[in-house]
PDB file of N, CA and C in Angstrom:
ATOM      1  N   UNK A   1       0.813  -1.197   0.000  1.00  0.00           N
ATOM      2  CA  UNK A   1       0.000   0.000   0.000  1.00  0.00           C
ATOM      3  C   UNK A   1       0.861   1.267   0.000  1.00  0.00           C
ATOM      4  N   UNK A   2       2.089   1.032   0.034  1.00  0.00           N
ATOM      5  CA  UNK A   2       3.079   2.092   0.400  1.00  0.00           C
ATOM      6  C   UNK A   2       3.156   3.122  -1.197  1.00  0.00           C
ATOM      7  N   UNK A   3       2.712   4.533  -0.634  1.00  0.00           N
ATOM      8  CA  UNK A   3       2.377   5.399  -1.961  1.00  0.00           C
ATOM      9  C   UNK A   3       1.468   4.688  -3.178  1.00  0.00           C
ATOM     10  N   UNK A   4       0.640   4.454  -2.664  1.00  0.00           N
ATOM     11  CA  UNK A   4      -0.942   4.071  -3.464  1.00  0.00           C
ATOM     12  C   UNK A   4      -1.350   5.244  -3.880  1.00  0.00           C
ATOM     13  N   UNK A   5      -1.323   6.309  -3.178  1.00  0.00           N
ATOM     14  CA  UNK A   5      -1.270   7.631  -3.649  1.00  0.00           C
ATOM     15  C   UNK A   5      -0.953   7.713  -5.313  1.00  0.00           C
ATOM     16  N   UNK A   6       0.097   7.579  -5.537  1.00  0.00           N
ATOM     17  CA  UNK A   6       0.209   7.694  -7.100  1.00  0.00           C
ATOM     18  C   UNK A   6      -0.191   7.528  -8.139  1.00  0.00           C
ATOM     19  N   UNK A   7      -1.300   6.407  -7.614  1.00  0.00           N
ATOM     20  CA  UNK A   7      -2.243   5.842  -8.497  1.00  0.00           C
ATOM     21  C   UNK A   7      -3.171   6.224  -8.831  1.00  0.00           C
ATOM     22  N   UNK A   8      -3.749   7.554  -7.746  1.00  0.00           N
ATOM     23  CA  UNK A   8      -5.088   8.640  -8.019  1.00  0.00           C
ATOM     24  C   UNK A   8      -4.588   8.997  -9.262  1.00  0.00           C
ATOM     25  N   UNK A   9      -5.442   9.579  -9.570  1.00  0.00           N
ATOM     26  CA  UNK A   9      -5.683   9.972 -11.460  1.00  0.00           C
ATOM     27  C   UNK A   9      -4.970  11.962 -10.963  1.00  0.00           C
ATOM     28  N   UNK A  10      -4.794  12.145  -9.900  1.00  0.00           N
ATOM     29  CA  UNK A  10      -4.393  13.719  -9.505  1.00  0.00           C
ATOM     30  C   UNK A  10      -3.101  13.937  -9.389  1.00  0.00           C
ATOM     31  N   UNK A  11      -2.026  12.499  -9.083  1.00  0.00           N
ATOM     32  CA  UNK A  11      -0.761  12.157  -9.027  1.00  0.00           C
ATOM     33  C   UNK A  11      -0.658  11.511  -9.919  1.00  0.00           C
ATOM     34  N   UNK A  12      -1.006  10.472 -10.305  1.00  0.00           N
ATOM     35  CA  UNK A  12      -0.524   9.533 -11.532  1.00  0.00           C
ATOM     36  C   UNK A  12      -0.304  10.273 -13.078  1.00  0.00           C
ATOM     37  N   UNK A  13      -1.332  11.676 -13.162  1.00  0.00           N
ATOM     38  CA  UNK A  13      -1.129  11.931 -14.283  1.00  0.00           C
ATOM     39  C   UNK A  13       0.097  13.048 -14.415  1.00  0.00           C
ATOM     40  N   UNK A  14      -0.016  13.723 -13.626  1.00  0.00           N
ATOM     41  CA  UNK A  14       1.281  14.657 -13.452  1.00  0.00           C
ATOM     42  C   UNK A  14       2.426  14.022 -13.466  1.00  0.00           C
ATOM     43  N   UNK A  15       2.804  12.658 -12.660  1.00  0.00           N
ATOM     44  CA  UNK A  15       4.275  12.539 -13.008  1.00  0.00           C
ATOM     45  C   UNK A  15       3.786  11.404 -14.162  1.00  0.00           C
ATOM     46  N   UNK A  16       2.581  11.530 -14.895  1.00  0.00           N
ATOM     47  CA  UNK A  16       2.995  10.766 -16.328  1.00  0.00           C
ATOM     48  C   UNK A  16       3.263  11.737 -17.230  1.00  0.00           C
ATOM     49  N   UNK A  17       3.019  12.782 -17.130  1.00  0.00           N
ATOM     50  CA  UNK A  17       3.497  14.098 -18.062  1.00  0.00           C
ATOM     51  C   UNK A  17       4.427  14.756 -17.777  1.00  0.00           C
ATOM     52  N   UNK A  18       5.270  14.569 -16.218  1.00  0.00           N
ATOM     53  CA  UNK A  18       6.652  14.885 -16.136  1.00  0.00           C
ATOM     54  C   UNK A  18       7.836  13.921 -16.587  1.00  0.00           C
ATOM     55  N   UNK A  19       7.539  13.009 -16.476  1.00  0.00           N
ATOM     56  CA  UNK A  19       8.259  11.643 -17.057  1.00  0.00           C
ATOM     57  C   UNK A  19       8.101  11.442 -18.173  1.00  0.00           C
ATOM     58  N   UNK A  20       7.205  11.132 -19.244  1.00  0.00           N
ATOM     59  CA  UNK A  20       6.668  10.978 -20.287  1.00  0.00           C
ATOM     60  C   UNK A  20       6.086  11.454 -21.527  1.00  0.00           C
ATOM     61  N   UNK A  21       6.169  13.180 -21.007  1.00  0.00           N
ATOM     62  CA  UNK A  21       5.253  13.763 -21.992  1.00  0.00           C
ATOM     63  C   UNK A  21       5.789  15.228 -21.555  1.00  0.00           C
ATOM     64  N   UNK A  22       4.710  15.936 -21.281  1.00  0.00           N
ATOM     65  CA  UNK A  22       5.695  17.749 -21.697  1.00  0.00           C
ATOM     66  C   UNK A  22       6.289  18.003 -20.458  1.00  0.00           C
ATOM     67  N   UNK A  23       6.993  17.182 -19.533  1.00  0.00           N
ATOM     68  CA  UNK A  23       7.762  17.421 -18.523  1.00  0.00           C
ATOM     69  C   UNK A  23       7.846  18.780 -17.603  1.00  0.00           C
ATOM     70  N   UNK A  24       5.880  18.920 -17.158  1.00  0.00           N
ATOM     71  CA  UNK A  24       5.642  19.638 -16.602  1.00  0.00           C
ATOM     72  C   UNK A  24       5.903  19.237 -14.517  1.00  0.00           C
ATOM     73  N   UNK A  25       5.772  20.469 -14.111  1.00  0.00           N
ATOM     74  CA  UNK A  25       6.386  20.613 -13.208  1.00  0.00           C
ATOM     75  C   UNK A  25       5.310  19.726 -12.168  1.00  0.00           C
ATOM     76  N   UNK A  26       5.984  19.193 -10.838  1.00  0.00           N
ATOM     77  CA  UNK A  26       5.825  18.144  -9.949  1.00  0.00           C
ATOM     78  C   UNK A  26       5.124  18.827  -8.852  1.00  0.00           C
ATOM     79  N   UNK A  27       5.114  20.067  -8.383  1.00  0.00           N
ATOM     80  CA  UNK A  27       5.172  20.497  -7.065  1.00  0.00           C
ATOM     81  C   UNK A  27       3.525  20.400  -6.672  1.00  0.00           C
ATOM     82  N   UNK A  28       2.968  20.375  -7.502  1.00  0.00           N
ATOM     83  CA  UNK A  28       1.014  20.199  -6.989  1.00  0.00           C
ATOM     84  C   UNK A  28       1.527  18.710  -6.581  1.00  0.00           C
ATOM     85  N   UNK A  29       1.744  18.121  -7.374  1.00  0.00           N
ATOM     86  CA  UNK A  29       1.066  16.993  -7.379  1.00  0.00           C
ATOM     87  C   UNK A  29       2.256  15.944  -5.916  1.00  0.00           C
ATOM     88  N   UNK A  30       3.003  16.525  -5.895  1.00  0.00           N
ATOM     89  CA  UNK A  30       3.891  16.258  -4.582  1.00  0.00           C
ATOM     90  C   UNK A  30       3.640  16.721  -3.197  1.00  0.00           C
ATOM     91  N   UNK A  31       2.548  18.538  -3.656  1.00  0.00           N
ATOM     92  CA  UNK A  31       2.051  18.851  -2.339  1.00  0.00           C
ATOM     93  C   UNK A  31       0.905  17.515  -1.861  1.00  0.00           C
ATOM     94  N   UNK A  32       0.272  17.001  -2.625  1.00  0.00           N
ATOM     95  CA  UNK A  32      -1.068  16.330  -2.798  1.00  0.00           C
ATOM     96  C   UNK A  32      -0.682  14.894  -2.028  1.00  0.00           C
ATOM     97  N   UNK A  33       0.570  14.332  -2.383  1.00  0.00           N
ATOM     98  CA  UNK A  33       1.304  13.471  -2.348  1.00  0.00           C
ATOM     99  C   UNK A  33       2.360  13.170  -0.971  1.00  0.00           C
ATOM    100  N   UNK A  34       2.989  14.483  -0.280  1.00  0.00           N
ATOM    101  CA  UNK A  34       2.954  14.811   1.052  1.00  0.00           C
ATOM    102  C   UNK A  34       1.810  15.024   1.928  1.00  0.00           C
ATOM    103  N   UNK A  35       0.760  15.180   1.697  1.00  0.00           N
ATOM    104  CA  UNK A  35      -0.121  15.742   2.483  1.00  0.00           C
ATOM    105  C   UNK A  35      -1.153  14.200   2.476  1.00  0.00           C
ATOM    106  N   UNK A  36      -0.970  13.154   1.883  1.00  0.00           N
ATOM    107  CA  UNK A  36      -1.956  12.217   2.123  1.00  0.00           C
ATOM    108  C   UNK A  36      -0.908  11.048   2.701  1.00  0.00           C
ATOM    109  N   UNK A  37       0.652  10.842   2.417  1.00  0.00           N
ATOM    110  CA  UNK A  37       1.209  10.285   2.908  1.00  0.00           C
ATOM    111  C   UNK A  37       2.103  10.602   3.899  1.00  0.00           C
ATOM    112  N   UNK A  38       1.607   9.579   5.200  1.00  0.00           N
ATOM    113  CA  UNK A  38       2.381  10.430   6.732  1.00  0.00           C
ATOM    114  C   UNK A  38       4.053  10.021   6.609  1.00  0.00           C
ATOM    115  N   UNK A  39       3.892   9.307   5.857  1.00  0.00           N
ATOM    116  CA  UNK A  39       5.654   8.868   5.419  1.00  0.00           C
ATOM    117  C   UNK A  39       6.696   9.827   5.531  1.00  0.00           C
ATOM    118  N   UNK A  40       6.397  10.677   5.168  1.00  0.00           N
ATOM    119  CA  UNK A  40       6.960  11.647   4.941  1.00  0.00           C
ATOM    120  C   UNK A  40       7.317  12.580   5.081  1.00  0.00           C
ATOM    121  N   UNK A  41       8.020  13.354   6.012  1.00  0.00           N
ATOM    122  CA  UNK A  41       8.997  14.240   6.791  1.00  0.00           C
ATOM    123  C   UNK A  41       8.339  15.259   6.436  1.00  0.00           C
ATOM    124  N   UNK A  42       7.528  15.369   5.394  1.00  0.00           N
ATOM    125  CA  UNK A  42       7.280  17.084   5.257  1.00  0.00           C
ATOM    126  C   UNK A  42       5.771  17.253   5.591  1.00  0.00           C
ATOM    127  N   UNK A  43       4.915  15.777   5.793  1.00  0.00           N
ATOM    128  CA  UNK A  43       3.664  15.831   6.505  1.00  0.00           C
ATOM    129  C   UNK A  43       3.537  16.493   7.441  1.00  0.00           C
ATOM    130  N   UNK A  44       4.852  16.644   8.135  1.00  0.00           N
ATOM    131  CA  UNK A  44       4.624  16.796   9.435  1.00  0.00           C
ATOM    132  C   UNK A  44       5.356  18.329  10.176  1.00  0.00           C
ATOM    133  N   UNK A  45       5.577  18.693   9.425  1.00  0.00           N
ATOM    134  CA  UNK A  45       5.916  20.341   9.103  1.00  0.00           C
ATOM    135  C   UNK A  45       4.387  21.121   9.218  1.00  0.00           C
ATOM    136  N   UNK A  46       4.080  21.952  10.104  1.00  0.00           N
ATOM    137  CA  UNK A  46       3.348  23.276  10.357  1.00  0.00           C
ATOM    138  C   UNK A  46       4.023  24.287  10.293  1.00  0.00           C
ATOM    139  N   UNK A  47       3.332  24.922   9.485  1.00  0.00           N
ATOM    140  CA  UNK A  47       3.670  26.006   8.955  1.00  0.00           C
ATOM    141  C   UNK A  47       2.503  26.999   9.494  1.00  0.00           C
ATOM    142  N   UNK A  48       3.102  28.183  10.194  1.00  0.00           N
ATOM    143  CA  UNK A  48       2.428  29.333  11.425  1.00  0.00           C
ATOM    144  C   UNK A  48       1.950  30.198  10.246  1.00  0.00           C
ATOM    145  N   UNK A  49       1.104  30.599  10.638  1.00  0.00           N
ATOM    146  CA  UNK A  49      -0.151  31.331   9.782  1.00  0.00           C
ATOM    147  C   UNK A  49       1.008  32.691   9.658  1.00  0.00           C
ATOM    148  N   UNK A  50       1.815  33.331  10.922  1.00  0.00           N
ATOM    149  CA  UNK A  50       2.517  34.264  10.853  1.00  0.00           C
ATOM    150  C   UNK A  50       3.685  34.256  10.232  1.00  0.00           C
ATOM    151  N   UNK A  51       4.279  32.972   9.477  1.00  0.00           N
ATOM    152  CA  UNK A  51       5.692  32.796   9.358  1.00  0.00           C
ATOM    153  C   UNK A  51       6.252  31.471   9.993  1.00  0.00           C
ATOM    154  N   UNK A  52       6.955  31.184   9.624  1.00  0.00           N
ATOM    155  CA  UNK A  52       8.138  29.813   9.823  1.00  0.00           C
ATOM    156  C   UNK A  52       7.355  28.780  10.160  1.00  0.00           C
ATOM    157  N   UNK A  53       7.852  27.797  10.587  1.00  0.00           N
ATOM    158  CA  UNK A  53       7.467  26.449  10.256  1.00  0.00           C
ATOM    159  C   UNK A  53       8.102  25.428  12.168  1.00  0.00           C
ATOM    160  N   UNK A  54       7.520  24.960  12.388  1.00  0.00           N
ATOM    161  CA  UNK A  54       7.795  24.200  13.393  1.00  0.00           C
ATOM    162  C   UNK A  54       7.784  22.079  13.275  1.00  0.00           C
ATOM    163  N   UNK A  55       8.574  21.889  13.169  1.00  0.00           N
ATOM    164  CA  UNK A  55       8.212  19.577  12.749  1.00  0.00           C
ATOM    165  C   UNK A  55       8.179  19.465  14.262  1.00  0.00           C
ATOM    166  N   UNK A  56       6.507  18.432  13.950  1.00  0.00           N
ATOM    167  CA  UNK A  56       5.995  17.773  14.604  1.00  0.00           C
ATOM    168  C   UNK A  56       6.650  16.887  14.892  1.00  0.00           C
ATOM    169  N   UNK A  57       6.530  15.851  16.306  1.00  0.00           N
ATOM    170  CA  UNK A  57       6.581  14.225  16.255  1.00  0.00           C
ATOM    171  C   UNK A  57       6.212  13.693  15.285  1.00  0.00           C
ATOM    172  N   UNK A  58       7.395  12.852  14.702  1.00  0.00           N
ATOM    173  CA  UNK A  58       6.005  11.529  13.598  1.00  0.00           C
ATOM    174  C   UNK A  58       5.729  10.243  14.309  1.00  0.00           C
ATOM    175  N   UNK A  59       4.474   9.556  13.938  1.00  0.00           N
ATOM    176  CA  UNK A  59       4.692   8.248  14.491  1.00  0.00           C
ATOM    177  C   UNK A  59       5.930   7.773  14.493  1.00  0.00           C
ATOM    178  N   UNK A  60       5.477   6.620  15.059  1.00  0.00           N
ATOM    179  CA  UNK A  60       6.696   5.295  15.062  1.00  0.00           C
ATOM    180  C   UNK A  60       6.273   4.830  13.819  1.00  0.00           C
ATOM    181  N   UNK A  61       5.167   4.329  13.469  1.00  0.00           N
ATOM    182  CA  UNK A  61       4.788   3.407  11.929  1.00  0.00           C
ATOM    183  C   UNK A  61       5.519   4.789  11.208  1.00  0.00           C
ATOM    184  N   UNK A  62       5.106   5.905  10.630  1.00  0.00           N
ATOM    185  CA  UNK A  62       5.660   7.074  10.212  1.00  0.00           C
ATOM    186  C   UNK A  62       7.179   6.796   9.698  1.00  0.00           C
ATOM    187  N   UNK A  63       7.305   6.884  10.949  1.00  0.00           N
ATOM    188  CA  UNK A  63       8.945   6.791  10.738  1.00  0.00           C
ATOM    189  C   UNK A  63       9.629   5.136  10.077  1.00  0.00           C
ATOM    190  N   UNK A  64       9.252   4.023  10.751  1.00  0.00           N
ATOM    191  CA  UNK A  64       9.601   3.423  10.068  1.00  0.00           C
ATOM    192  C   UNK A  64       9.424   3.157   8.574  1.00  0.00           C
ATOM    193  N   UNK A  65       8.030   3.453   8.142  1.00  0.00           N
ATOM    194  CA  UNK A  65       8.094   3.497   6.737  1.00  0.00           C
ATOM    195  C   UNK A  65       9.089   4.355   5.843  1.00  0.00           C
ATOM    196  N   UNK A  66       9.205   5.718   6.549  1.00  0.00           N
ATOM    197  CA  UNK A  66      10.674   6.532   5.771  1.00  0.00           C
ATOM    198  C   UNK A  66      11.711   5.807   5.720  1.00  0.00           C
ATOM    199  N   UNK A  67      12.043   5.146   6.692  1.00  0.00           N
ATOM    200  CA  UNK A  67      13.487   4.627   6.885  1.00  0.00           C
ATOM    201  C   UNK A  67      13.199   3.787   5.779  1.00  0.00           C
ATOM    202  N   UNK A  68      12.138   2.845   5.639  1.00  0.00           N
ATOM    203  CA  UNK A  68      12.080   1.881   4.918  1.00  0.00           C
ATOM    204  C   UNK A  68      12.118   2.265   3.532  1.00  0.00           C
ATOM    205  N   UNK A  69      11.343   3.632   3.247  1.00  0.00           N
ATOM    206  CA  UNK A  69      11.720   3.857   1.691  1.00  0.00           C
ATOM    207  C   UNK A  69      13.503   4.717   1.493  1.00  0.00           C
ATOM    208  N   UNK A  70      14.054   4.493   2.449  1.00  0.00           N
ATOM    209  CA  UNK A  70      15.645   5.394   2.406  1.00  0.00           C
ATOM    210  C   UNK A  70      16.203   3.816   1.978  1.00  0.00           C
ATOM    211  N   UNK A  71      15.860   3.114   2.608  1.00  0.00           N
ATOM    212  CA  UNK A  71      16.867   1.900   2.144  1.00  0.00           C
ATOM    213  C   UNK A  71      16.247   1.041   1.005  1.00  0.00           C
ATOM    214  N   UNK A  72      15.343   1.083   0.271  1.00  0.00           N
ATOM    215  CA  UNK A  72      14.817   1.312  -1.019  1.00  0.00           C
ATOM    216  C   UNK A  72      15.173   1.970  -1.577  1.00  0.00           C
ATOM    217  N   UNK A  73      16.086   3.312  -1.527  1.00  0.00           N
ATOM    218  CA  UNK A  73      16.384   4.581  -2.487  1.00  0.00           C
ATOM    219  C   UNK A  73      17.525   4.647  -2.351  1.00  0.00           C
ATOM    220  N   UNK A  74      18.139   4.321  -1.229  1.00  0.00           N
ATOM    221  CA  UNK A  74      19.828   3.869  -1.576  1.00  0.00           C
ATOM    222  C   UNK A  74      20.034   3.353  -2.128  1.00  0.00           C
ATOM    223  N   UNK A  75      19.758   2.047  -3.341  1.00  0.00           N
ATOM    224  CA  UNK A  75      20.353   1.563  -4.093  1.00  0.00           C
ATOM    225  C   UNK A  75      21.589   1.358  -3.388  1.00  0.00           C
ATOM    226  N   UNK A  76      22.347   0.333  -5.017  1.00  0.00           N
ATOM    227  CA  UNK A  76      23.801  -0.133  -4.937  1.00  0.00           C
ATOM    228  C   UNK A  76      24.969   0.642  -4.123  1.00  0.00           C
ATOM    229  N   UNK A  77      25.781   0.072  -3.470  1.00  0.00           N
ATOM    230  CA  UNK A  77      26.721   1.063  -3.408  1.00  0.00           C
ATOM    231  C   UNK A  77      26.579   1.938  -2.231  1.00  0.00           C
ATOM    232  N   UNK A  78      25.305   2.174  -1.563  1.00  0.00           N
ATOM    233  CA  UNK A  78      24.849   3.327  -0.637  1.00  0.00           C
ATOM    234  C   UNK A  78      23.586   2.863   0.336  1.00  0.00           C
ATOM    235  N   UNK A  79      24.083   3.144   1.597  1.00  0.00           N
ATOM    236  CA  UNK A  79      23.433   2.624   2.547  1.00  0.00           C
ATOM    237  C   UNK A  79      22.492   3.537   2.728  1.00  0.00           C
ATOM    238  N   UNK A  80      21.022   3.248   3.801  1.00  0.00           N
ATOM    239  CA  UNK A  80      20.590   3.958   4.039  1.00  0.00           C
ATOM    240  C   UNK A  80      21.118   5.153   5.192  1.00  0.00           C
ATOM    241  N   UNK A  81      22.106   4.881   5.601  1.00  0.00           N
ATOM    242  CA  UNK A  81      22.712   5.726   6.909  1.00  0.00           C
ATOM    243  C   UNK A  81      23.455   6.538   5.877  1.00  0.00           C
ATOM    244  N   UNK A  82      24.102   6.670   5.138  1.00  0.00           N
ATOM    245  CA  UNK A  82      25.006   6.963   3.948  1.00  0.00           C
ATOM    246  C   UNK A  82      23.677   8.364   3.464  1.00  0.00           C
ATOM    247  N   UNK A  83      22.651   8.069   2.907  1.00  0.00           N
ATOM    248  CA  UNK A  83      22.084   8.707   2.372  1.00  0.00           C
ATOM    249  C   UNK A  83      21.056  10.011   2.724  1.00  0.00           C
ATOM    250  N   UNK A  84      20.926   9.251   4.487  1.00  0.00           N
ATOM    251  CA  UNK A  84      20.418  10.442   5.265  1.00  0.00           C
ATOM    252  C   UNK A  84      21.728  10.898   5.778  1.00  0.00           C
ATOM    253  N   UNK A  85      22.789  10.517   6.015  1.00  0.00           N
ATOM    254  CA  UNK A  85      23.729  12.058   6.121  1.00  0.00           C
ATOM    255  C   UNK A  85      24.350  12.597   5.462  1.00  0.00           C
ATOM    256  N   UNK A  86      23.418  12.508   3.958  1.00  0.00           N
ATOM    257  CA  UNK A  86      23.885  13.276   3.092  1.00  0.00           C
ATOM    258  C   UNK A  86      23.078  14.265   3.137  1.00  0.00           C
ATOM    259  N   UNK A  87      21.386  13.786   3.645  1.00  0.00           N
ATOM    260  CA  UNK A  87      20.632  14.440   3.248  1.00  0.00           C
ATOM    261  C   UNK A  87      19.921  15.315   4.271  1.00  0.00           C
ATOM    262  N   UNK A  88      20.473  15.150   5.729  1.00  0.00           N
ATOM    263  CA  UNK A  88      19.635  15.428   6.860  1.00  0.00           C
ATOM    264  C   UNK A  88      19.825  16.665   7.267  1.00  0.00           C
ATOM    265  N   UNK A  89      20.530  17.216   6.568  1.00  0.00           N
ATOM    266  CA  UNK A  89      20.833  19.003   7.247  1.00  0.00           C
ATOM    267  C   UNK A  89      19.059  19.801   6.275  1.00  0.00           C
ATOM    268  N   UNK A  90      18.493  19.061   5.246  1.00  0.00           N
ATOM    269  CA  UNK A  90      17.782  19.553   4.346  1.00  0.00           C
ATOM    270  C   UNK A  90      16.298  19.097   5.272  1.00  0.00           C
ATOM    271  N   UNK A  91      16.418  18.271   6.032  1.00  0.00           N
ATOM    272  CA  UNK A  91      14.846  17.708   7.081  1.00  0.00           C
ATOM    273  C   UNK A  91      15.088  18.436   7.882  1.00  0.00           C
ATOM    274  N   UNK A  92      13.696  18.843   8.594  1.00  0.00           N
ATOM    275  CA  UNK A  92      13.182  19.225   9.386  1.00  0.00           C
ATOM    276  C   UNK A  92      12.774  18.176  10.289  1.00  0.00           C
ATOM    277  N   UNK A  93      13.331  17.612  11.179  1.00  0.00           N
ATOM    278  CA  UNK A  93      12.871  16.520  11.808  1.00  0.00           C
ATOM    279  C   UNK A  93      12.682  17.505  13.530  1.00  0.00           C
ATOM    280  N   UNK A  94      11.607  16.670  13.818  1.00  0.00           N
ATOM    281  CA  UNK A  94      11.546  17.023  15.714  1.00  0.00           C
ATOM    282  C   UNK A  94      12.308  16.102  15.943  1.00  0.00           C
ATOM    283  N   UNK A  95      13.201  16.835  17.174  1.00  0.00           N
ATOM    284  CA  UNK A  95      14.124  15.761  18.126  1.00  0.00           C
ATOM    285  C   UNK A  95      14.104  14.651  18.012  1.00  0.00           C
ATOM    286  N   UNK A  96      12.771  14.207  18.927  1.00  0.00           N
ATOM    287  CA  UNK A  96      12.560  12.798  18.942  1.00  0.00           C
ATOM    288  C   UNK A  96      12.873  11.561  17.487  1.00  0.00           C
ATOM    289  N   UNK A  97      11.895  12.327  16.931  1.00  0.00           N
ATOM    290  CA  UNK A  97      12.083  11.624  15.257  1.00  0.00           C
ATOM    291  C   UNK A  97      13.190  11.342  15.056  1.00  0.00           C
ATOM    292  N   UNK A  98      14.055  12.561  15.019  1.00  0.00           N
ATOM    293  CA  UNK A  98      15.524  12.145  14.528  1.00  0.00           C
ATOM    294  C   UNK A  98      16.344  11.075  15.327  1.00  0.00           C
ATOM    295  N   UNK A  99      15.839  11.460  16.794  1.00  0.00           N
ATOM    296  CA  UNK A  99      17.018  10.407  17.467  1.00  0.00           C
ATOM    297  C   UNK A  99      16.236   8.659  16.999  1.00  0.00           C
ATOM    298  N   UNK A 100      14.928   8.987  16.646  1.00  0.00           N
ATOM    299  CA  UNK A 100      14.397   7.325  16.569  1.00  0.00           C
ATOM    300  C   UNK A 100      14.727   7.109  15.290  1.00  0.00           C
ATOM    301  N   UNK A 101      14.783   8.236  13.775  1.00  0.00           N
ATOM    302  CA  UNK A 101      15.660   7.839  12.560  1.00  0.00           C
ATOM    303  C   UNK A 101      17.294   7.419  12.796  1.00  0.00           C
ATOM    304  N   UNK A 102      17.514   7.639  13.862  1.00  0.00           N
ATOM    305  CA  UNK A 102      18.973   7.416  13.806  1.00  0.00           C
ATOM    306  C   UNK A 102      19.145   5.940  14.465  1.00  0.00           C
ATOM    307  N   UNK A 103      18.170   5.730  15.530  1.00  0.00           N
ATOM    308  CA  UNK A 103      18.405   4.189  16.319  1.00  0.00           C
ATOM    309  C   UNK A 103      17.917   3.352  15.136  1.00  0.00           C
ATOM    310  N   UNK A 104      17.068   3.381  14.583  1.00  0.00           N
ATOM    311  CA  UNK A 104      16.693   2.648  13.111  1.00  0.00           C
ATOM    312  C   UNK A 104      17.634   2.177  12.440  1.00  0.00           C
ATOM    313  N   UNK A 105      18.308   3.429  11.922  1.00  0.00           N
ATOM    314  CA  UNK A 105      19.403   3.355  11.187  1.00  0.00           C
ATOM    315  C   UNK A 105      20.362   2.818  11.163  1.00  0.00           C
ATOM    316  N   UNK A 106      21.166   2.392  12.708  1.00  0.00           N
ATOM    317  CA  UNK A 106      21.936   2.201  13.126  1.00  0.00           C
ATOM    318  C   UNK A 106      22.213   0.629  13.538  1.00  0.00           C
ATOM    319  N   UNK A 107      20.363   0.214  13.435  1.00  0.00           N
ATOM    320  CA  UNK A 107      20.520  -1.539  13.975  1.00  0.00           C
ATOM    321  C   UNK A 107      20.974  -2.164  12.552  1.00  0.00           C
TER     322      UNK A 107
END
């Protein structure tokens, strides 16, 4: 079930026309795509009606599913620990999250 999302006709067609056809731009259809899947580090970002942004706790299921698609997206060659510290100065993670992405990571 992991990103079933893509399969709505509101995501599926956008990245079939960014991939496939007039390689129009992603960002609707990724807001649409963050916002229905808790997977994802940027679900969980509030953003203050006045300015800036504060990350929530994510679940535990939450979190493990990220981890689980990092070591799916590392590919050959590259671990998932490898790839979030390439990439973790760019998340917004709450404390907690991070220290439980990192015990994850680490078993």
């Amino acid at each position: 079930m992991h990103d079933i999302g893509k399969l709505r006709w509101s995501e599926f067609w956008t990245y079939a026309q960014h991939f496939y056809g007039d390689g129009r731009d992603l960002d609707g259809a990724w807001l649409m795509h963050i916002h229905r899947n808790d997977h994802h580090w940027q679900h969980w970002i509030l953003r203050h009606d006045g300015g800036g942004n504060v990350a929530l706790p994510m679940t535990d299921g939450a979190v493990r599913e990220m981890v689980a698609d990092w070591i799916g997206m590392a590919g050959d060659g590259c671990s998932a620990l490898n790839w979030y510290a390439e990439h973790a100065t760019e998340m917004q993670l709450h404390p907690t999250t991070r220290i439980e992405v990192l015990r994850l990571l680490s078993l």
